[in-house]
Protein backbone atom coordinates (compact mmCIF):
# COMPACT_ATOMS: atom_id res chain seq x y z
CA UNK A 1 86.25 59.57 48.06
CA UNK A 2 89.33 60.12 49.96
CA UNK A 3 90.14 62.11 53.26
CA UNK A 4 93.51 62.22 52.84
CA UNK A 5 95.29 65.39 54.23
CA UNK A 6 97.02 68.05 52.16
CA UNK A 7 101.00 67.75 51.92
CA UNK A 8 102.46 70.56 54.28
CA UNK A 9 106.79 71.74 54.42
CA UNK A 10 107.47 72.90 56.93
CA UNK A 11 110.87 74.64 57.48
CA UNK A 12 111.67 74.69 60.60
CA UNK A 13 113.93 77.36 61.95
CA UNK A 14 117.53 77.10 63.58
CA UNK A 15 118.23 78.88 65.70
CA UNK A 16 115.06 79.51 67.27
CA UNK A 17 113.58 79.22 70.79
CA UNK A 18 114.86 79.94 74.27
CA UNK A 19 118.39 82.32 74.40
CA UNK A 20 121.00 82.25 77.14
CA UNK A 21 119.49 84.93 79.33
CA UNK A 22 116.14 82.99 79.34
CA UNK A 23 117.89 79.84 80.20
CA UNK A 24 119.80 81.42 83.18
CA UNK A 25 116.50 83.48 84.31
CA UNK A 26 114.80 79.97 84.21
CA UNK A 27 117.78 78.28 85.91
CA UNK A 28 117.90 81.40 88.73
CA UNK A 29 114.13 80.09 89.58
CA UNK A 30 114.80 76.95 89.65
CA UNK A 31 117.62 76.67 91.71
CA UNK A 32 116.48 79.18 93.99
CA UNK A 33 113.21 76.65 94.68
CA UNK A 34 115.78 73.88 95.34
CA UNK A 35 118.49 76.09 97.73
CA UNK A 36 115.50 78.39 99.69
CA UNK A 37 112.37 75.74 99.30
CA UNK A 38 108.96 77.46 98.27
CA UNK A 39 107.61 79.37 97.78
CA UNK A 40 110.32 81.96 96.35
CA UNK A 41 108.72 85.44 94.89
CA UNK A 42 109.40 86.64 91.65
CA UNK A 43 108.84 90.60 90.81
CA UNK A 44 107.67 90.43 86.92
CA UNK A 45 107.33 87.37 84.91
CA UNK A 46 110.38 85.81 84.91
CA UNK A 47 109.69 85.70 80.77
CA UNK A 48 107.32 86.50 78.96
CA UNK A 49 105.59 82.73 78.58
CA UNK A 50 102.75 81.96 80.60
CA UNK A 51 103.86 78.27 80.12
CA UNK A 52 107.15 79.07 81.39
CA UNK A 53 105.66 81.14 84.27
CA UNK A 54 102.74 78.40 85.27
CA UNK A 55 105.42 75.43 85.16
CA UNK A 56 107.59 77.55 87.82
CA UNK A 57 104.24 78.55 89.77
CA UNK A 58 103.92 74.55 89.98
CA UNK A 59 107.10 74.13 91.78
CA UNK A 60 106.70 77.11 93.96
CA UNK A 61 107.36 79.98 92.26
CA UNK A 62 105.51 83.51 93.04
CA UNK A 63 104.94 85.71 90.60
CA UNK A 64 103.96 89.35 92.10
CA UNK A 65 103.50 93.08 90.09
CA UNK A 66 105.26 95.11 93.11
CA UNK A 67 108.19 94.08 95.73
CA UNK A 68 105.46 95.33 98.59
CA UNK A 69 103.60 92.23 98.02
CA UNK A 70 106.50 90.27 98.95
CA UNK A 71 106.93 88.80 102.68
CA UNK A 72 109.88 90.00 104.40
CA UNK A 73 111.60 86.52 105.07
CA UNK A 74 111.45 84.70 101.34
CA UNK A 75 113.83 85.86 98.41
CA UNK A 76 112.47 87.67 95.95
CA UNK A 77 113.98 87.12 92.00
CA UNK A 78 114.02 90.19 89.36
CA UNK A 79 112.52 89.31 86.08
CA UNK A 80 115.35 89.01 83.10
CA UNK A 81 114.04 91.89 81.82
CA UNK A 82 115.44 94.26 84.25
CA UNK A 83 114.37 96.39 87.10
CA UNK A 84 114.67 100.48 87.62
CA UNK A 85 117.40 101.13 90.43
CA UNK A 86 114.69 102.05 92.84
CA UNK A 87 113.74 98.51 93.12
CA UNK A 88 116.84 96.63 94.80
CA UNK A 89 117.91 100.01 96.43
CA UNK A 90 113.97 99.37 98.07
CA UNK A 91 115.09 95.60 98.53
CA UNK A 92 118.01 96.26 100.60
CA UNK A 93 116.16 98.79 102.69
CA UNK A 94 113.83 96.16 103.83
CA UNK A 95 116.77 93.91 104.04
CA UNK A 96 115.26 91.14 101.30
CA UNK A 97 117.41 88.65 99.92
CA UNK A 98 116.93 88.93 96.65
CA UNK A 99 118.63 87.86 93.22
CA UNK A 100 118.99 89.43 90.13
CA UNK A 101 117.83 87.33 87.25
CA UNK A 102 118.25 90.06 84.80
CA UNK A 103 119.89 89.14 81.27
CA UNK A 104 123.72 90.08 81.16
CA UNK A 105 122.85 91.70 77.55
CA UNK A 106 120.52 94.10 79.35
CA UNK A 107 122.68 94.76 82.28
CA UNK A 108 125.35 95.86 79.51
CA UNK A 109 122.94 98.14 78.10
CA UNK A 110 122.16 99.87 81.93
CA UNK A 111 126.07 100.14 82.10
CA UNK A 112 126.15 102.48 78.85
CA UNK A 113 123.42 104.05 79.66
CA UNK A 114 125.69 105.27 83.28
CA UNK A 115 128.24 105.79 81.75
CA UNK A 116 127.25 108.43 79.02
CA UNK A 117 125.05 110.27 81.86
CA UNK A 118 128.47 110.26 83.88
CA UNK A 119 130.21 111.54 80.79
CA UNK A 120 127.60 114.28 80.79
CA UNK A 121 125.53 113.10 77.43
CA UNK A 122 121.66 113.06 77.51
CA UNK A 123 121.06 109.18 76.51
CA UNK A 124 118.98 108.45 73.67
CA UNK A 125 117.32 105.21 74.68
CA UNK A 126 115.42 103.40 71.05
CA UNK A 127 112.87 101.28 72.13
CA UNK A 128 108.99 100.51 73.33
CA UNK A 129 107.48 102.88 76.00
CA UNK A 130 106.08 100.43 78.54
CA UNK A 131 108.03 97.44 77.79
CA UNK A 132 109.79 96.30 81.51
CA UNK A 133 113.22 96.20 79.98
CA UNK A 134 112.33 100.15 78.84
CA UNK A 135 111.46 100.56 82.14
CA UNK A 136 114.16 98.92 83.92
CA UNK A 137 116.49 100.84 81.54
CA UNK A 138 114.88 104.23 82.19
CA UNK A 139 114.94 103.71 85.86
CA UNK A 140 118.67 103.20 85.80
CA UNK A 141 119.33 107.06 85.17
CA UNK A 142 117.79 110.39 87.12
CA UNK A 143 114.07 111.40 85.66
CA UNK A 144 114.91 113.75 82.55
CA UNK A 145 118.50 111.78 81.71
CA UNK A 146 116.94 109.39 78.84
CA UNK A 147 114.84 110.54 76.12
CA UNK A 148 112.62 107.87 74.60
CA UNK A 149 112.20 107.23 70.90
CA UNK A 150 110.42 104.20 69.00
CA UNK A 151 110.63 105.34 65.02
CA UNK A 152 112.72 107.43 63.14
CA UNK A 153 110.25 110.33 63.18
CA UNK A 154 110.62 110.84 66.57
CA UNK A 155 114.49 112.13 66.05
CA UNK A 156 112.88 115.22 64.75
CA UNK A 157 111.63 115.82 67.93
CA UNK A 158 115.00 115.57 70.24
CA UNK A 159 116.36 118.81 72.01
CA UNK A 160 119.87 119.33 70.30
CA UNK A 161 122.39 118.68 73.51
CA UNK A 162 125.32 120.72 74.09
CA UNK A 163 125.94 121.37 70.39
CA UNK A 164 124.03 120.91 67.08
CA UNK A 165 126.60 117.61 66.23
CA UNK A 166 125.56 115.68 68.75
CA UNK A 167 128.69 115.53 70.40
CA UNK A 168 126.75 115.69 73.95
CA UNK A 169 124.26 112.86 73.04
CA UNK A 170 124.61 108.72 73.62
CA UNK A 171 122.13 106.51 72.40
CA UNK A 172 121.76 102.51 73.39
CA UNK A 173 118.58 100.26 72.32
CA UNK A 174 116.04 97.94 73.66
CA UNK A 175 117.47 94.08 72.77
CA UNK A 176 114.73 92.96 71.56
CA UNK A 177 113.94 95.37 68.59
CA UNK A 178 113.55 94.52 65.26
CA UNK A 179 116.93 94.49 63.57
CA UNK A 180 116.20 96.58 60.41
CA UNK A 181 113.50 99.05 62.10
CA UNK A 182 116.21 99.86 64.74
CA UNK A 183 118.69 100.41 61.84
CA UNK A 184 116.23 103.31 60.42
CA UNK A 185 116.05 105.00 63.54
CA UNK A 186 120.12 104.73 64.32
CA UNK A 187 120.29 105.91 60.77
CA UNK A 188 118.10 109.17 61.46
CA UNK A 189 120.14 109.69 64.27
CA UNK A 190 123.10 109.92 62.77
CA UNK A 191 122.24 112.16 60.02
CA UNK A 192 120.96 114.89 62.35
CA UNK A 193 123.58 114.21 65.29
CA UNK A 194 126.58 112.74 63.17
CA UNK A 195 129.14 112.84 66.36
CA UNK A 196 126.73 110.61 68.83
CA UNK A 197 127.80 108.15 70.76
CA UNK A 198 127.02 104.40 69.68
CA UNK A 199 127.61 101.53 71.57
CA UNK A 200 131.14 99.59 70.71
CA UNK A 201 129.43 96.71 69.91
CA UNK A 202 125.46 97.04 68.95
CA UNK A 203 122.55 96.58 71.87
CA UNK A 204 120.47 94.31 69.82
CA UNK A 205 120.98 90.62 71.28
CA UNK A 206 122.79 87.88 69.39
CA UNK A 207 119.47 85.46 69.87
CA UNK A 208 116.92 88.31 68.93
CA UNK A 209 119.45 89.19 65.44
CA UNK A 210 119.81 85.58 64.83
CA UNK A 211 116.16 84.68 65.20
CA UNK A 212 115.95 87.26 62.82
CA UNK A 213 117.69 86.33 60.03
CA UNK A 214 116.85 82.81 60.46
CA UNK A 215 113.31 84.36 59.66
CA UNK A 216 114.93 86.58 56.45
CA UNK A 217 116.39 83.38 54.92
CA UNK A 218 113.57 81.08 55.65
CA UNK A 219 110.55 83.29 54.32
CA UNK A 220 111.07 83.60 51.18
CA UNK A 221 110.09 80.44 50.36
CA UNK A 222 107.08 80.10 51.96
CA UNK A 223 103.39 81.13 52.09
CA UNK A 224 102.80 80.69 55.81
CA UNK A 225 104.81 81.37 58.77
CA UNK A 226 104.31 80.64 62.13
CA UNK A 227 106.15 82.30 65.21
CA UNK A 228 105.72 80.47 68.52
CA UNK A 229 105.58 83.04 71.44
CA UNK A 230 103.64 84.90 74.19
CA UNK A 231 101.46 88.30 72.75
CA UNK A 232 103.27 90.37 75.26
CA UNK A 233 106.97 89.10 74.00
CA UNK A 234 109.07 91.67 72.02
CA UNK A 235 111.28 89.82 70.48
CA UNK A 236 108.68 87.32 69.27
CA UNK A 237 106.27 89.98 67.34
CA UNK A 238 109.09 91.37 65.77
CA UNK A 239 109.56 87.59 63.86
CA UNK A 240 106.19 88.16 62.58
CA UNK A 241 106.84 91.72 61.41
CA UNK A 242 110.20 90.37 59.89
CA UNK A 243 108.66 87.38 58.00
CA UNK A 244 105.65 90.01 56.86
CA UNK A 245 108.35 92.36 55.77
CA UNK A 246 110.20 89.11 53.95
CA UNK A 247 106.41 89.33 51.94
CA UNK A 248 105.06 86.33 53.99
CA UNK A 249 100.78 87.82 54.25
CA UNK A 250 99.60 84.48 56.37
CA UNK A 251 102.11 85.06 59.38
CA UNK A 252 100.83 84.54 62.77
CA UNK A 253 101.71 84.59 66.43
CA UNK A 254 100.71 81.09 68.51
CA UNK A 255 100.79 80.33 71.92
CA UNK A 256 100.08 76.68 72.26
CA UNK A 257 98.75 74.07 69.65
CA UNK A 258 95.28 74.44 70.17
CA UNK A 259 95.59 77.85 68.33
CA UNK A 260 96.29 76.51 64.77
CA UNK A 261 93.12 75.38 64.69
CA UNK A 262 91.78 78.53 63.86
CA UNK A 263 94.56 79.76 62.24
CA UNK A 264 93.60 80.30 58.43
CA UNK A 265 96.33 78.20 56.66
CA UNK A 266 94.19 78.10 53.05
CA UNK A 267 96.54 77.44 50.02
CA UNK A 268 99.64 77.35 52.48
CA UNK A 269 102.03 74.11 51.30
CA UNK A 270 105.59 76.26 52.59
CA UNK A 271 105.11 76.98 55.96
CA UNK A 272 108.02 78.38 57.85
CA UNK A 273 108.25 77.86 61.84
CA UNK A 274 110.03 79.90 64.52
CA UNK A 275 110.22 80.42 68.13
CA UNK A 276 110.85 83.51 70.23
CA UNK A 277 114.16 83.51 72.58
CA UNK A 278 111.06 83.00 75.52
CA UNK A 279 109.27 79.88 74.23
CA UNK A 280 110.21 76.11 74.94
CA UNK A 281 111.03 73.25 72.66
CA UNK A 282 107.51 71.86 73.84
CA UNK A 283 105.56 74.30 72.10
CA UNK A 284 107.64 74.20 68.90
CA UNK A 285 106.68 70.27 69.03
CA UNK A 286 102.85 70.64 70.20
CA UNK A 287 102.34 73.43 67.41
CA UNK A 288 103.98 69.99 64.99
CA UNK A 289 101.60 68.14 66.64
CA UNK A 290 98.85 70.02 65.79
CA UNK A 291 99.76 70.78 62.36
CA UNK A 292 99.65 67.00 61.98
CA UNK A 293 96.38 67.33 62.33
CA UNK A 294 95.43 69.05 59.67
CA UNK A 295 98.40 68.12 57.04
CA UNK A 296 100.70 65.82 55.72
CA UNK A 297 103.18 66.91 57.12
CA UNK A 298 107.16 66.86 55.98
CA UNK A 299 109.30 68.72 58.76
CA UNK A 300 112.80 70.22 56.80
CA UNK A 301 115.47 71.89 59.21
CA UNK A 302 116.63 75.29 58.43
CA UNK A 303 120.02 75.74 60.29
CA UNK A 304 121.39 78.97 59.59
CA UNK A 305 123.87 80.17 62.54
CA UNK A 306 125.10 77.70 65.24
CA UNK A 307 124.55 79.11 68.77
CA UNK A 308 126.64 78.50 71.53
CA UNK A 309 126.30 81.48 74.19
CA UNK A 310 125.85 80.14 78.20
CA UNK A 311 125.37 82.79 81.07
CA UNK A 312 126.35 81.79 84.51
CA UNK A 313 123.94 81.90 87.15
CA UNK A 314 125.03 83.99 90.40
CA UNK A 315 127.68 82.70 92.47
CA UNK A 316 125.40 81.77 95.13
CA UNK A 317 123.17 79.54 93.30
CA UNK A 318 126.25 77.43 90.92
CA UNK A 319 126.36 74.96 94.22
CA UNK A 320 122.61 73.59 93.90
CA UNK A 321 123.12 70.32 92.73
């Protein structure tokens, strides 16, 4: 009688795991702690990981909901995610010192969203209702300037602006959407507004599209899939809609290693592995771990883009050693 384990590939996804805004947002924390000391109060989760968030919480970090819980005399960090305008305007009225963590790719998307309101256009803004880059996005504009949509039925819906061509309408995206469901709904739009304005270069992040299509090459050739990443992260359920979509039926969503215990893996021998752009190398490698302990396992590297993007921190933090 033998115990021996069942053989297990798995394919292991590059690139995958934390992008450059996460990396800078992380960074922001961090050198904040070592510049200010602790504590230093963060609005938001600085990402969505709770391991992210409780390693900074260990060094000093504070995460609060609302800027009224923070003191007057500590700075306060926005989440990468973004922040409505009413938040640092209410910052510098209490005369906080406070730093914006917020993702460059995001703070491009505010900027088109002010400039098609300034060019008169009601914005079209694709994405989640609730999600706090929707949110920050939404609060960058007067109530009433962006209309909301999350699937292409929803275009039906849209009060023609200015004329029936859409010459008076602007739409930008969420960066974290799914790259082919956000194509569906730009597609809609276009066929019932054909002269709306795009953006020059699409919304979508680099890390969220490559993650992506790491996922669309990868799937096909497996039975499982496994996307390491927080429940409340965007950009990491949409790897487990793409690798269902690829025809993958055992995909899941895991946090640490302790969930793959309980993760029905029956008659998987392919099993593909990702990370969202919020998760940490560690987890990739404690999900291995705990693989190991179920399979024999034989890790292959998928490399299918090379990434190379870096995002400065703010000018006051680049002199923390």
């Amino acid at each position: 009688m033998t115990n021996a384990k069942p053989p297990l590939t798995v394919k292991l996804a590059a690139p995958r795991g934390f992008c450059a805004g996460v990396v800078r947002a992380i960074d922001i924390v961090e050198l904040a702690l070592k510049k200010y000391g602790s504590p230093v109060y963060v609005r938001h989760e600085i990402v969505h990981n709770r391991f992210v968030v409780e390693g900074l919480e260990a060094k000093g970090a504070v995460f609060i909901d609302e800027l009224s819980e923070a003191p007057d005399d500590r700075p306060v960090i926005f989440s990468a995610h973004g922040v409505p305008k009413s938040v640092p305007a209410e910052a510098q009225r209490r005369n906080l010192h406070f730093v914006d963590a917020t993702c460059p790719l995001v703070s491009k998307v505010h900027r088109e969203a002010e400039r098609a309101h300034a060019d008169g256009k009601q914005v079209i803004l694709i994405g989640h209702t609730g999600h706090p880059e929707v949110i920050g996005t939404l609060g960058q504009l007067p109530a009433g300037a962006v209309t909301l949509i999350g699937q292409p039925e929803d275009v039906a819906g849209i009060p023609a602006a200015a004329t029936e061509d859409g010459s008076g309408l602007a739409f930008v995206t969420q960066t974290t959407l799914s790259v082919d469901d956000t194509s569906a709904i730009i597609t809609a739009l276009k066929q019932r507004f054909p002269n709306i304005t795009e953006p020059k270069a699409g919304d979508i992040c680099y890390a969220t599209t490559n993650r992506q299509e790491a996922v669309k090459v990868i799937a096909p050739g497996c039975n499982g899939f496994l996307v390491v990443g927080a429940p409340n992260s965007s950009n990491s359920n949409r790897l487990v809609d793409v690798a269902q979509q690829a025809g993958v039926a055992k995909a899941f969503l895991v946090q640490r290693g302790a969930d793959v215990a309980a993760l029905d893996l029956s008659g998987v021998t392919t099993l593909g592995l990702t990370a969202g752009a919020s998760a940490p190398e560690v987890l990739v490698e404690e999900i291995l771990d705990a693989l190991r302990q179920r399979f024999d396992v034989a890790v292959a590297v998928e490399v299918v883009r090379e990434e190379n993007v870096i995002f400065n921190v703010p000018r006051e933090l680049r002199d923390v050693a």
